[in-house]
Every structure is written in structure tokens, then in C-alpha cells.
Protein backbone atom coordinates (compact mmCIF):
# COMPACT_ATOMS: atom_id res chain seq x y z
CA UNK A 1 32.64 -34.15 11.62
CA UNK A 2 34.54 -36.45 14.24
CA UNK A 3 33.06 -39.50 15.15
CA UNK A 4 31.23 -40.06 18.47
CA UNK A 5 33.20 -42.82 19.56
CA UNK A 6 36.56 -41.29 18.70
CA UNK A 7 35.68 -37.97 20.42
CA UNK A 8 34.92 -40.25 23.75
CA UNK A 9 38.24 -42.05 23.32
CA UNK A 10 40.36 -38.29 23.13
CA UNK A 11 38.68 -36.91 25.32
CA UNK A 12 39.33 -40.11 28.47
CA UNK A 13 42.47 -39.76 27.23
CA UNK A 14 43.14 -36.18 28.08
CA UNK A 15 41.46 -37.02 31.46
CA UNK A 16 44.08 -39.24 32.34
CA UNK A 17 47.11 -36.87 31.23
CA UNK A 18 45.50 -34.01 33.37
CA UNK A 19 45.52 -36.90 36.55
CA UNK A 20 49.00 -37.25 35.96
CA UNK A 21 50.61 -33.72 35.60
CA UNK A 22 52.63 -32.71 38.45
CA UNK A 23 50.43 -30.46 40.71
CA UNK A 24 50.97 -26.54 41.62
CA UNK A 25 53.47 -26.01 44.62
CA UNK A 26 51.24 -26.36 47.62
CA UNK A 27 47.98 -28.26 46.05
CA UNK A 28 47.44 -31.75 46.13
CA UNK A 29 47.02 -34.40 43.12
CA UNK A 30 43.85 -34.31 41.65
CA UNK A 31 43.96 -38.05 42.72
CA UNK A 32 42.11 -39.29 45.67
CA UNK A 33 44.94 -40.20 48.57
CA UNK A 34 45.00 -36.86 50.03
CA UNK A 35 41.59 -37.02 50.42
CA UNK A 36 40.58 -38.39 54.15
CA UNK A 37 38.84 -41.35 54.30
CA UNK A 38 39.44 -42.09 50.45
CA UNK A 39 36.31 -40.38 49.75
CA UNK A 40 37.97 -38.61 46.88
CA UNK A 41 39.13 -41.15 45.36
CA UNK A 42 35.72 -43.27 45.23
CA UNK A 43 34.43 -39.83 44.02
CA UNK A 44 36.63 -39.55 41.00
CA UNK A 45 36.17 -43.66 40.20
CA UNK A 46 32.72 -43.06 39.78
CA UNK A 47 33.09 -39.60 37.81
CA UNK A 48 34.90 -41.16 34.92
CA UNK A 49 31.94 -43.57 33.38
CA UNK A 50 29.43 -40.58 34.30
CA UNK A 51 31.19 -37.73 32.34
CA UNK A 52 30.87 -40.77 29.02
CA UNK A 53 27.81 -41.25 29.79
CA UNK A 54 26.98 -37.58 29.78
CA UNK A 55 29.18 -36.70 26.85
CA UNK A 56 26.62 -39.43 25.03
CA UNK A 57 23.81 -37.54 26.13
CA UNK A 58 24.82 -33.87 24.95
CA UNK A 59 26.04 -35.66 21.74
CA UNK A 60 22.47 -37.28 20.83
CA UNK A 61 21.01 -33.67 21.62
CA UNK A 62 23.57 -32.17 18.92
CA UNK A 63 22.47 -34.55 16.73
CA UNK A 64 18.56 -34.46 17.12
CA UNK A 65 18.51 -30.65 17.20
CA UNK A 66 20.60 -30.52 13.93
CA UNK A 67 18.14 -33.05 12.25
CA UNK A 68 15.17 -30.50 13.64
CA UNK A 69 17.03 -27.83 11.98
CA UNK A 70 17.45 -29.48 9.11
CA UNK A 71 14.12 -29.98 8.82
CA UNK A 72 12.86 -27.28 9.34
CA UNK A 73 15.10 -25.22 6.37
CA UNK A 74 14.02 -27.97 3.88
CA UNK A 75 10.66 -27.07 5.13
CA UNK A 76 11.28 -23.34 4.10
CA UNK A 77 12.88 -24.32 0.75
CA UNK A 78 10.17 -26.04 -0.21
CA UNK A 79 7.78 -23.64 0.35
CA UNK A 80 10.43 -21.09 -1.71
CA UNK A 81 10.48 -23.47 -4.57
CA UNK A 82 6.49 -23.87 -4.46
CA UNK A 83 6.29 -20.31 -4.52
CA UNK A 84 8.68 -19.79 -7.76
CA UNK A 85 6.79 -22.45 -9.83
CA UNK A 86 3.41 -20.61 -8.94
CA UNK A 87 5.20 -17.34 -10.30
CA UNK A 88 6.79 -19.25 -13.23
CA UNK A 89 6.64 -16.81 -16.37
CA UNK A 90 4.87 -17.81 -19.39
CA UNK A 91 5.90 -20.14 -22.08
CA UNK A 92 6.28 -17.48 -24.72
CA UNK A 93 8.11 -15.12 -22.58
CA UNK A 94 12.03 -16.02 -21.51
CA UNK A 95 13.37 -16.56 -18.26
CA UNK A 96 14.62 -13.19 -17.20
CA UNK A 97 18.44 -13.14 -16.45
CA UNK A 98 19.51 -11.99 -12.67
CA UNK A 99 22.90 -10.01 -12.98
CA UNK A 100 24.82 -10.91 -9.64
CA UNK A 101 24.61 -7.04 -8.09
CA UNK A 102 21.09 -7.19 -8.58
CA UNK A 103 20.01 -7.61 -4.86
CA UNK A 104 22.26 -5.08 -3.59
CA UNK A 105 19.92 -2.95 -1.87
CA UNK A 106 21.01 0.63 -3.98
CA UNK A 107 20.42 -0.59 -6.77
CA UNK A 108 17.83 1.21 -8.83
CA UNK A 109 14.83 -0.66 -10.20
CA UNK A 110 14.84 -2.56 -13.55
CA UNK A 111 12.96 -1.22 -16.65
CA UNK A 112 11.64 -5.02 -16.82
CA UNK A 113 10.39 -4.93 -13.21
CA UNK A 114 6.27 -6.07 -13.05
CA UNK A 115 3.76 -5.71 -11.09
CA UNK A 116 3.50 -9.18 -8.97
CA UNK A 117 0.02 -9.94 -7.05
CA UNK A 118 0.37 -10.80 -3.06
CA UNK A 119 -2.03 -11.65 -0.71
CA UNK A 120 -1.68 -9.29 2.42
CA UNK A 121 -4.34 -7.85 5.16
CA UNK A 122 -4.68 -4.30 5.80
CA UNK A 123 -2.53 -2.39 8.14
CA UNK A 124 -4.77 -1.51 10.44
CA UNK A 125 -6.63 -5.04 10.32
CA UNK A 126 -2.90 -6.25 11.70
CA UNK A 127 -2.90 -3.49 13.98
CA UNK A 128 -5.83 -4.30 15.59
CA UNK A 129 -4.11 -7.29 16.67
CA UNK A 130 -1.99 -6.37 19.00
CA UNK A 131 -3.86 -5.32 22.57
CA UNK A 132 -2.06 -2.19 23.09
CA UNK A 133 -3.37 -0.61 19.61
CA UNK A 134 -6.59 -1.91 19.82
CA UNK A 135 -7.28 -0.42 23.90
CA UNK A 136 -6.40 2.95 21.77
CA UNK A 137 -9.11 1.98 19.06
CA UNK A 138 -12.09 1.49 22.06
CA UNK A 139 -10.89 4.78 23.56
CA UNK A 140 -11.94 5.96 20.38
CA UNK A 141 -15.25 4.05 20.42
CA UNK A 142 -16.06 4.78 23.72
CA UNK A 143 -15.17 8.88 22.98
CA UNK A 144 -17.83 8.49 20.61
CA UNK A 145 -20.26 7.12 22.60
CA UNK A 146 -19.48 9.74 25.25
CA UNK A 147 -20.24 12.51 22.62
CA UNK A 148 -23.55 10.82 21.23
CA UNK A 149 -24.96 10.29 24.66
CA UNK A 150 -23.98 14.12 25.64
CA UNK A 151 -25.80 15.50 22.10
CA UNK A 152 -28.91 13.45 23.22
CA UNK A 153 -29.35 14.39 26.51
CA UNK A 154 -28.89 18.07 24.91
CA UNK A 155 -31.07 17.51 22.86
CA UNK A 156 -34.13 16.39 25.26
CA UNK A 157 -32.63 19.20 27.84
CA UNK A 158 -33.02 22.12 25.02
CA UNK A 159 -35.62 20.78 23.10
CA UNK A 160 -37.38 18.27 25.13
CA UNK A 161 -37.06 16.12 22.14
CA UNK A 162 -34.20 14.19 19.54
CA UNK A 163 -33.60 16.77 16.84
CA UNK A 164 -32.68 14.02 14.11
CA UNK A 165 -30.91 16.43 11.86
CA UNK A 166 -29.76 14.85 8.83
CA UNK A 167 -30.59 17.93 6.34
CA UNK A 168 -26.82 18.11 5.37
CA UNK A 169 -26.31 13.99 4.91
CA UNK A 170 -29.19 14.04 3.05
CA UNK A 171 -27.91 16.95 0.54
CA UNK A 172 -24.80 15.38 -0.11
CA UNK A 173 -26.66 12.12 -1.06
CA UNK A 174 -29.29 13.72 -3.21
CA UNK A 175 -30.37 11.91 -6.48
CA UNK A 176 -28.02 8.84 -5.27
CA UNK A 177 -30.24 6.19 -7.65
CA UNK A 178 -29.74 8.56 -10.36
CA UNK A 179 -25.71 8.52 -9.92
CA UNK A 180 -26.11 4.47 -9.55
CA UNK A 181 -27.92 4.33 -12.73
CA UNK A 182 -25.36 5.49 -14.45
CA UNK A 183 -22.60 3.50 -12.82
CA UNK A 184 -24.35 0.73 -14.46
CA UNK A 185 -23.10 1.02 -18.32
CA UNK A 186 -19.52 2.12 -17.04
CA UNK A 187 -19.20 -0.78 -15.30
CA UNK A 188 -20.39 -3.22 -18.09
CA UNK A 189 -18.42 -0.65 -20.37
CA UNK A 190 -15.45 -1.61 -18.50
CA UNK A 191 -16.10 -5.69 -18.02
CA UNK A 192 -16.97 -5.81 -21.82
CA UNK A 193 -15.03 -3.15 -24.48
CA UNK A 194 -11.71 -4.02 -23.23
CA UNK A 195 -11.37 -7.53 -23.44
CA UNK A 196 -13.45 -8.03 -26.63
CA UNK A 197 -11.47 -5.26 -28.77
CA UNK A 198 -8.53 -7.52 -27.60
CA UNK A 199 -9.84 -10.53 -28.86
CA UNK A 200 -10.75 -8.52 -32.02
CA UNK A 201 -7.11 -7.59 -32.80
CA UNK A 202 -5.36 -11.14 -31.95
CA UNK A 203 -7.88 -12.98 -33.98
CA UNK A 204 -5.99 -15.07 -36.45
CA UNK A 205 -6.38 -13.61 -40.07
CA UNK A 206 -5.07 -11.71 -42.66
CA UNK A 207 -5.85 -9.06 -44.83
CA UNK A 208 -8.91 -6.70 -44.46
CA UNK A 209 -10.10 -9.31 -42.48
CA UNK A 210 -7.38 -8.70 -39.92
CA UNK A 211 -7.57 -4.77 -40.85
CA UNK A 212 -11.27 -4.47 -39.91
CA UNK A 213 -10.84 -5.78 -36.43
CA UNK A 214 -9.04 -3.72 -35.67
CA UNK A 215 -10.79 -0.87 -36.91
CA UNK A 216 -13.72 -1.95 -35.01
CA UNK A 217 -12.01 -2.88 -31.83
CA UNK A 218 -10.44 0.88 -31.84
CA UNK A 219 -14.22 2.59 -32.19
CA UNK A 220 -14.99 -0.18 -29.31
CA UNK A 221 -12.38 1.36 -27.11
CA UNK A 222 -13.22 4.83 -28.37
CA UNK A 223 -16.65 4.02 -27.28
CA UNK A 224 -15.93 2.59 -23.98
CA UNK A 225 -13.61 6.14 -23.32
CA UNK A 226 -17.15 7.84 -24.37
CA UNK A 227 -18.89 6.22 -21.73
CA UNK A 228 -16.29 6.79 -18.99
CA UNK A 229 -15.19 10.07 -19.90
CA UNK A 230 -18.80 12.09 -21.12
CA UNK A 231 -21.64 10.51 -19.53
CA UNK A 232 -20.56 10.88 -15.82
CA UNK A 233 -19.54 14.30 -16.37
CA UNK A 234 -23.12 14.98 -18.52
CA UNK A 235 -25.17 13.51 -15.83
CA UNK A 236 -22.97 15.34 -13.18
CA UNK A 237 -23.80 18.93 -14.96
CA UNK A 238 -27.03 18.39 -16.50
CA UNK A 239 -28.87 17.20 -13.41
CA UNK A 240 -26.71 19.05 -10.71
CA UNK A 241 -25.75 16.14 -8.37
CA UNK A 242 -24.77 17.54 -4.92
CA UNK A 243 -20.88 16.71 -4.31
CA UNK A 244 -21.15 12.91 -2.61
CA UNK A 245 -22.97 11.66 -5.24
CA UNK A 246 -20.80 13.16 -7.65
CA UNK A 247 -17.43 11.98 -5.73
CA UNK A 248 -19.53 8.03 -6.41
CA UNK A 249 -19.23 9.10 -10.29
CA UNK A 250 -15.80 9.95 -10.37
CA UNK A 251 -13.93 8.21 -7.99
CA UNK A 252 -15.51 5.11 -10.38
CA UNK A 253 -14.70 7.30 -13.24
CA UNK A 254 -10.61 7.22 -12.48
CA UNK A 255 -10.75 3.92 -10.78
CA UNK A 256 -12.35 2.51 -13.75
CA UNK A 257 -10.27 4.37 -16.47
CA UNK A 258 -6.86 2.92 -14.49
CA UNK A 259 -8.34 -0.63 -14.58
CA UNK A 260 -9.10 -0.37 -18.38
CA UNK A 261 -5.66 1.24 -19.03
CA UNK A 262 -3.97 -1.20 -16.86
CA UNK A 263 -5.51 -4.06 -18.48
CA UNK A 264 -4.40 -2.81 -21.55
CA UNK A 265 -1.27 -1.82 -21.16
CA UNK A 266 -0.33 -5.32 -19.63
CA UNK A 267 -2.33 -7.31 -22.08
CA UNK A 268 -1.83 -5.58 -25.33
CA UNK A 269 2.41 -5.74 -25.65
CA UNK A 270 1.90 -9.33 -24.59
CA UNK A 271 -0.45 -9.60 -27.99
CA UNK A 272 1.42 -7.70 -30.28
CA UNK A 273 4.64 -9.51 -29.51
CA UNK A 274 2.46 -12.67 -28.90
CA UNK A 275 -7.86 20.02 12.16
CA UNK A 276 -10.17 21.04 10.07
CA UNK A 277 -8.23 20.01 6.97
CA UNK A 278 -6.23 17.23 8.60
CA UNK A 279 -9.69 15.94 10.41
CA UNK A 280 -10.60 15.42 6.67
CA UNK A 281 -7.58 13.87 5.61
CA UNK A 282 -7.86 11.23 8.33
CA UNK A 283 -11.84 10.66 7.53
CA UNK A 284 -10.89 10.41 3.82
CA UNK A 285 -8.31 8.01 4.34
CA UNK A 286 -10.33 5.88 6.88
CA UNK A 287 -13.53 6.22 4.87
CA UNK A 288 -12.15 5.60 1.58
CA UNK A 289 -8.62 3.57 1.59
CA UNK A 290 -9.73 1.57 4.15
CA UNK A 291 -13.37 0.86 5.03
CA UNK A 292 -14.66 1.70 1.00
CA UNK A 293 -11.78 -0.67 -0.76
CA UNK A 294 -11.75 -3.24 2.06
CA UNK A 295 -15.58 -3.54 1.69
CA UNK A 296 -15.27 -3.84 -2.34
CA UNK A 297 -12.36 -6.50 -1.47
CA UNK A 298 -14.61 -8.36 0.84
CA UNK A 299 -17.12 -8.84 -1.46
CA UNK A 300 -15.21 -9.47 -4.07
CA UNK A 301 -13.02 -12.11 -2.36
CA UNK A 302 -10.17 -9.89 -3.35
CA UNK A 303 -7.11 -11.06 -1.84
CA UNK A 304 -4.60 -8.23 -1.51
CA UNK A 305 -5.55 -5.72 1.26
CA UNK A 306 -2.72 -3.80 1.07
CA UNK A 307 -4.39 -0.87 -0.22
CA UNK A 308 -2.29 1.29 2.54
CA UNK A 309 1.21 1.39 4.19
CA UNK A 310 1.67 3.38 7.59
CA UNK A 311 1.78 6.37 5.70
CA UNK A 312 1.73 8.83 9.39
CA UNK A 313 5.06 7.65 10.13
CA UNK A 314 6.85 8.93 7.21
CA UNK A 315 9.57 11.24 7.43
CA UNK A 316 10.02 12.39 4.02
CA UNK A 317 7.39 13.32 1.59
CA UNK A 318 8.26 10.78 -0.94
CA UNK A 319 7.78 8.25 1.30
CA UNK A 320 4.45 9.48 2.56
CA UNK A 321 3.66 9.91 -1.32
CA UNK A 322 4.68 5.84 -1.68
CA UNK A 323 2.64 5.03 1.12
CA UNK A 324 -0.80 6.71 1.25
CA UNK A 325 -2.29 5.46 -1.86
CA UNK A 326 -0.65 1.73 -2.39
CA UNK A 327 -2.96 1.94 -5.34
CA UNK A 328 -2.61 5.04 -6.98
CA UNK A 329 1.41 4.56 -6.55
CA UNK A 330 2.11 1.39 -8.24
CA UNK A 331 -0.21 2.33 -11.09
CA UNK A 332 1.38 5.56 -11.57
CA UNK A 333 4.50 3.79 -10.85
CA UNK A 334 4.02 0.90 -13.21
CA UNK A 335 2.32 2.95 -15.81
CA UNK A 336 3.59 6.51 -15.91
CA UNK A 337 7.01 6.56 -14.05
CA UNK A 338 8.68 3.34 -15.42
CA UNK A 339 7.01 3.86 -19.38
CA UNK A 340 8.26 7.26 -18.95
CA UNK A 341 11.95 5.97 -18.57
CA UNK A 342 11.28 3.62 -21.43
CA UNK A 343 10.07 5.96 -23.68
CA UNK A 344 13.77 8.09 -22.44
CA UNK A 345 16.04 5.21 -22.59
CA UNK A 346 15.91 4.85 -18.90
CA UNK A 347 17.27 8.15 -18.81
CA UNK A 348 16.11 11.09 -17.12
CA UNK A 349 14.50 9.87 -13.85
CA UNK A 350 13.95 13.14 -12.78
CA UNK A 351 12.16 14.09 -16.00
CA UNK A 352 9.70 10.65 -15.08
CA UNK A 353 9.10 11.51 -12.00
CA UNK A 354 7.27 15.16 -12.84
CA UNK A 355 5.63 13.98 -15.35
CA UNK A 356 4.29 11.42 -12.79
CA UNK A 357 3.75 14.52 -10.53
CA UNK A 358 1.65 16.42 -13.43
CA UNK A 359 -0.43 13.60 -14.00
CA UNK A 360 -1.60 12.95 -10.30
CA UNK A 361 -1.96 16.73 -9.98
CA UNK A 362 -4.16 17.08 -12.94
CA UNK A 363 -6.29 14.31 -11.91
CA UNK A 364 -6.54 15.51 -8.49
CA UNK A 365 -7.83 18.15 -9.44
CA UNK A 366 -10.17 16.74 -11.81
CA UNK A 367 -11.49 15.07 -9.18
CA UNK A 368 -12.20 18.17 -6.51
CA UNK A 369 -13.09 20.52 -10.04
CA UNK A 370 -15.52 17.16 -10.76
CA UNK A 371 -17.19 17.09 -6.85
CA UNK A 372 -17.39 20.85 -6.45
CA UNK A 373 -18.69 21.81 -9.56
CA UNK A 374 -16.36 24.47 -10.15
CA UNK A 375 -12.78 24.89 -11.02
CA UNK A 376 -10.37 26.19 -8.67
CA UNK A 377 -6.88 24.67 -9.11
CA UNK A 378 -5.61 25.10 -4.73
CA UNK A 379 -4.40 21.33 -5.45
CA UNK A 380 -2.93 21.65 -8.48
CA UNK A 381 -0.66 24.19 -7.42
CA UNK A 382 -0.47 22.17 -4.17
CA UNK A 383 0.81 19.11 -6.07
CA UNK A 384 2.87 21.28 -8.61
CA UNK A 385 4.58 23.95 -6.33
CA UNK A 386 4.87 22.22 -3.03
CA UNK A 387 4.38 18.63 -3.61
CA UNK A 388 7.04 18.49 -6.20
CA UNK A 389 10.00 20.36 -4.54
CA UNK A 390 9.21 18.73 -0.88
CA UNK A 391 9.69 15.08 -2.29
CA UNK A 392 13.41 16.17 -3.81
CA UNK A 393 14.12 18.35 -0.46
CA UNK A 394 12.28 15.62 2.44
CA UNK A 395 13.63 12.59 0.91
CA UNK A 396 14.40 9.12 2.09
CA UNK A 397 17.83 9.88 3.55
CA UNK A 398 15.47 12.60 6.56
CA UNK A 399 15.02 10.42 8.95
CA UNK A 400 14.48 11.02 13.14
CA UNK A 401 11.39 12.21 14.99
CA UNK A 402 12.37 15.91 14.18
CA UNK A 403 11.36 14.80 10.33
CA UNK A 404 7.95 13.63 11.33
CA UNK A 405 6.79 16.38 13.82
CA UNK A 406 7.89 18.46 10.48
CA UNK A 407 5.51 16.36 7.84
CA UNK A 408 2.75 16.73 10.11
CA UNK A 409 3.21 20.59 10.62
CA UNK A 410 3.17 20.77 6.81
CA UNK A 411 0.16 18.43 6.38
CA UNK A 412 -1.96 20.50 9.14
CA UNK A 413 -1.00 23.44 7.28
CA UNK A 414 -1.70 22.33 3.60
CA UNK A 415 -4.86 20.27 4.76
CA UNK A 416 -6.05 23.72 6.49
CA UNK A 417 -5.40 26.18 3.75
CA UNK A 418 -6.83 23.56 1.13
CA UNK A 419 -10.14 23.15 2.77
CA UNK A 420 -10.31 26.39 4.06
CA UNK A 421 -10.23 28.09 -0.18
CA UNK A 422 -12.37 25.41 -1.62
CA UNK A 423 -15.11 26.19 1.47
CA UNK A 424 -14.82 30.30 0.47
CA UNK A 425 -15.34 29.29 -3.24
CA UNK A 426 -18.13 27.02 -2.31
CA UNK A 427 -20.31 29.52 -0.79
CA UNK A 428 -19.10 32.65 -2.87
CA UNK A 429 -20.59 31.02 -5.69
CA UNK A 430 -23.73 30.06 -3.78
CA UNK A 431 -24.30 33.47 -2.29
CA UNK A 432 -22.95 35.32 -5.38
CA UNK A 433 -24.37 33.56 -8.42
CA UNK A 434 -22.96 34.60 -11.77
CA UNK A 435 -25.44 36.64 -14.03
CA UNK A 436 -24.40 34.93 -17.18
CA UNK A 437 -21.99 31.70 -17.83
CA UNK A 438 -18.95 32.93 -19.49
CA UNK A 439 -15.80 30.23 -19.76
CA UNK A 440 -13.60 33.12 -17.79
CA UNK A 441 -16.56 33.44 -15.19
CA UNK A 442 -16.14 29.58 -14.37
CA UNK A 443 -12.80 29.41 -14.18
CA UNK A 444 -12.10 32.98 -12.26
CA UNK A 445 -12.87 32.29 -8.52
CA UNK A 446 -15.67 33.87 -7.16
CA UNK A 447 -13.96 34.37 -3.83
CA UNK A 448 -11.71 36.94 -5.10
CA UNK A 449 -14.70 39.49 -5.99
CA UNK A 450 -17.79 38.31 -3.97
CA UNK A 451 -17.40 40.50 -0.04
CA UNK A 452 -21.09 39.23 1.44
């Protein structure tokens, strides 16, 4: 960079080569003597130490805004470098190499690629702070109010009293102590088996020693997938929980099986090597991925929120699949998709990506078959013969608005038909019991037959 001082000097020097050029035909000297009075010329004596004086100024601005800026960016790459030494790896595991096309951004993602832990809020928590979003929110609110106070005043107009109905809340919830009861050993199943069957197999010795722990931390683990995968489900039949108290069981049972399988699967390599429907979809996904898990994260002073991405302004299936359940994704995406390519040679994507698909289908409808108490496979075949082909067909590359009026036609229509089966089956096997139990009478739906 040129010196201050020397960048004064050139430029009075072009100053006074401009003052003596010859002027245009027909315009005076830039000088003063054509000026009346001499005016001019006092005018241009005085403009000379000014313009220095100014050219100081703007240069001690360049210079104070450059140390600012330089500042600031050491500021940042400190903060960088604070955050790589909090992610350093462990001492027995090796610095992973970065090949120099590895942030180009169509790339596809390493085998070696881990799960990393971030604190972030919920989307909605951000969204609520921004005015315009949350003046839409107590719209909401005050619709509610609007249709409590109008059921009320019904209420005393018909009945000259509050008809405090809560016949079908209180059905749902039915033998709810009973369904926490048992919670009780899966959890400690789940804080306990896992980590001490570990500490079985690494223990330091040799022999039969060595052999019998890890005999006995397998029946431990065998036990603890006892517990989580017969008792909920004996309870569930035996005692004939009504469907919330049974959706308590087993949305512990599956979040509890991933967080044992999890744990495992990251721990143990380490130790071996050292409208109707879519009014429901919107409840569920309010209820559950955001006011359930945030509550649970709350109390737990669990740091990442992000249990959710904005998921209703997808354009493509598979990026509505990526960003409904953060959860559910990166476990199936940590655990199924990416061990899938291992166990292929990190060949085959498309091979690791239905067996991903099978997996969440099956569960899925483990879950609703688990709830409803009867087995009737609408989401299976949802997940399987829709789900499947609609995440190769409406994939990243649709975008536009046209894309997202289309995903939400589909979801009103899937969320419609799916609710709108599983309510026929419901009733057709409450108003047309089965004589006898046969294994083809529980899985043949009763809708098909039963015409009350």
C-alpha cells in the first residue's frame, strides 16, 4: 500500500499540471485572473491546503475502518477455531483427511460422515419472532376463543346449562396409571442394560473370564429387548388400553428402542476397535414434534430443538420426508441408510434407500396396528406404493409454487383416505365383533364384510 505522505505529494502535484494545461478554445484558465474582483483566485489559494487536509481525513477513515474490519474477522476466526477444538475427535481415533472437492456442493455424502450435536431452537419458536407470523398465531388464538365462547353460550341457550362433555377424552385416556406403570421398567431398562453390558464386554481380561461377559452382557441386552418389545405389547392386549394410552406405550416403545440401538451402534465399534386427515396431520405434528418433544427437551435441559424443519414448504416428497421428522430422519439416516451402503460397498444407493423405506413403513405401521388394536396395513402400502415412487418422481430438482400446491393436494388426499379406512375398521370391528379369534380373522379387515 502507498504511503500517506507520498499519495499527498502525487496527488498536489497533479493539481498543479491540471492549472497549467492550456484551456479548451473559448474557456478560461482554471486560474483566478479571469475571475472579477480576484475572487477566484483567493478561492483556489485557499482550496489547495483544504483538499490535504481533507485527503488526511478520508485517509484516517480508510485506515480505522480497515482496523474495525480486521477486527472483527479475527473475531470470527476465533470463534471458528474455538468451535473446532470443542469438536476435536478423540485421541484413539485419527484426524479424518478432507479431499479438496469435498465442499463442492454435489458431492454425495461420505460413508465416514457422523452425527454432530448442535444447539438450535425450534422453528416455530423462531417464527414466533417475527410480528407478522406471530399476528397470524393470535388470529388463531383469538378463533378459538371465538368458538369456545359460541359453544357456551349454546350450551346455556339449549340446555340452560355447560354440558362438560369429556366422555371421549376420557376413553382415550382410560387406565393412563396403568400404561405409566409400565413405562417405569422400560425406562430404567433403557438407562441401565445398555451401558452396563458395555462395560461387561470392554472389561479388561482374558479367557473365560472375558468369554463370560460377554455372555452375560448379551442375555442383558436380550433382556432389556424383552422388556421393550413384550411387556408393552402384553399390557396393551391383556388389559385392553383404549388407543391414547396405548400410543404413550409405543411411541416410548420405538423412541426407546432407537435410543438403545443408537447408543449402541455408536458406542460398540468404538469398543471393539478401542381436512379431516390433514386436520390430523397438523394436530399430530403440533401435538407431538413440537409441544410433546419440546416439553421433554425443556425439562431435560436438552439443547437441540430442532426436532422439525419447515416441512409445509417442500416441493418434493423427499424433502418433505427430510424435514418432518428431524428425528426419525437422521436416525434412519445414520443407522439404516448409510450402514446399508457400508454393508454394499457404498454401492447401491437406491437399494439403501428402500430398505430405509421398508423399515419406516413397517414401523409405521406397527405403530397404528399397536394404537388400534388391529392390523390393517393402509400405511404400509401408503409408505410402500406411494411413498416410495413419489420421492424418486417429486425430487429435489421440482421446485416452484406449482410443486407445492401439488404436495398438498396429495397430502389432503392420502391424509383423507388414511383416516377415513382406519375409522371404517374401527367401528366394523366394534359393531361386528368376531365370534371366535382366528389369526386370518385379525388380520382380514372387518370393513370388507361387516354392512351395519
Amino acid at each position: 500500500m502507498e504511503p500517506r505522505a507520498a499519495q499527498v505529494r502525487r496527488r498536489e502535484k497533479q493539481g498543479r499540471q491540471q492549472e497549467d494545461w492550456p484551456s479548451r478554445e473559448g474557456e478560461p484558465r482554471s486560474g483566478g485572473a479571469e475571475r472579477p474582483g480576484g475572487i477566484g483566485g483567493n478561492t483556489e489559494v485557499h482550496r489547495g491546503p483544504d483538499f490535504v487536509q481533507w485527503t488526511q481525513h478520508m485517509q484516517a477513515v480508510k485506515t480505522q475502518l480497515l482496523e474495525q474490519a480486521q477486527g472483527q474477522l479475527m473475531e470470527l476466526l476465533d470463534q471458528a477455531m474455538w468451535e473446532a477444538v470443542q469438536a476435536y475427535p478423540p485421541q484413539d481415533r485419527p484426524v479424518p483427511s478432507i479431499p479438496p472437492d469435498s465442499l463442492h456442493k454435489t458431492q454425495e455424502p461420505s460413508l465416514g460422515k457422523r452425527k454432530v450435536f448442535i444447539i438450535r431452537k425450534s422453528l416455530l419458536d423462531e417464527l414466533m419472532e417475527v410480528s407478522h407470523f406471530r399476528t397470524i398465531y393470535h388470529m388463531f388464538v383469538a378463533g378459538l376463543c371465538v368458538f369456545i365462547v359460541s359453544t357456551l353460550a349454546i350450551d346455556l341457550i339449549d340446555e340452560g346449562r355447560l354440558m362438560m362433555e369429556f366422555d371421549l377424552l376420557t376413553f382415550s385416556f382410560g387406565q393412563l396409571p396403568l400404561a405409566l406403570v409400565t413405562w417405569v421398567p422400560m425406562f430404567l431398562s433403557t438407562l441401565l442394560v445398555p451401558y452396563q453390558a458395555l462395560r461387561l464386554w470392554e472389561r479388561p481380561q482374558s479367557g473365560g473370564a472375558w468369554t463370560l461377559g460377554v455372555g452375560l452382557g448379551c442375555l442383558l441386552l436380550a433382556a432389556h429387548a424383552a422388556v421393550l418389545g413384550i411387556l408393552p405389547v402384553h399390557v396393551a392386549v391383556d388389559y385392553q388400553l383404549p388407543p391414547a394410552s396405548r400410543c404413550v406405550l409405543v411411541f416410548e416403545q420405538v423412541r426407546l428402542l432407537m435410543k438403545s440401538y443408537s447408543f449402541l451402534r455408536e458406542t460398540v465399534p468404538r469398543t471393539l476397535w478401542a381436512r379431516g386427515g390433514i386436520f390430523m396431520l397438523l394436530l399430530i405434528f403440533f401435538a407431538f414434534l413440537h409441544c410433546w418433544l419440546n416439553a421433554f427437551a425443556e425439562m431435560l435441559r436438552f439443547g437441540d430443538r430442532m426436532f422439525y424443519r419447515d416441512w409445509w414448504n417442500s416441493t418434493s416428497f423427499s424433502n418433505y420426508y427430510r424435514t418432518w421428522n428431524v428425528v426419525v430422519h437422521d436416525w434412519l439416516y445414520s443407522y439404516v441408510y448409510q450402514d446399508g451402503l457400508w454393508l454394499l460397498g457404498g454401492r447401491a444407493r437406491g437399494a439403501a434407500m428402500l430398505g430405509v423405506f421398508l423399515v419406516s413403513a413397517v414401523v409405521h405401521e406397527y405403530i397404528f396396528c399397536f394404537v388400534l388394536g388391529f392390523f390393517y396395513p393402509v400405511m404400509l402400502l401408503l409408505f410402500l406404493v406411494f411413498g416410495g415412487p413419489l420421492n424418486f418422481t417429486m425430487h429435489d430438482r421440482r421446485t416452484g409454487p406449482a410443486w407445492n400446491v401439488l404436495m398438498w393436494t396429495l397430502l389432503f388426499l392420502g391424509q383423507g383416505i388414511q383416516v377415513s379406512l382406519y375409522c371404517q375398521e374401527w367401528y366394523a370391528r366394534r359393531h361386528c365383533p368376531q365370534p371366535q379369534t382366528t389369526f386370518w380373522g385379525l388380520v382380514t379387515p372387518r370393513s370388507w364384510s361387516c354392512h351395519t
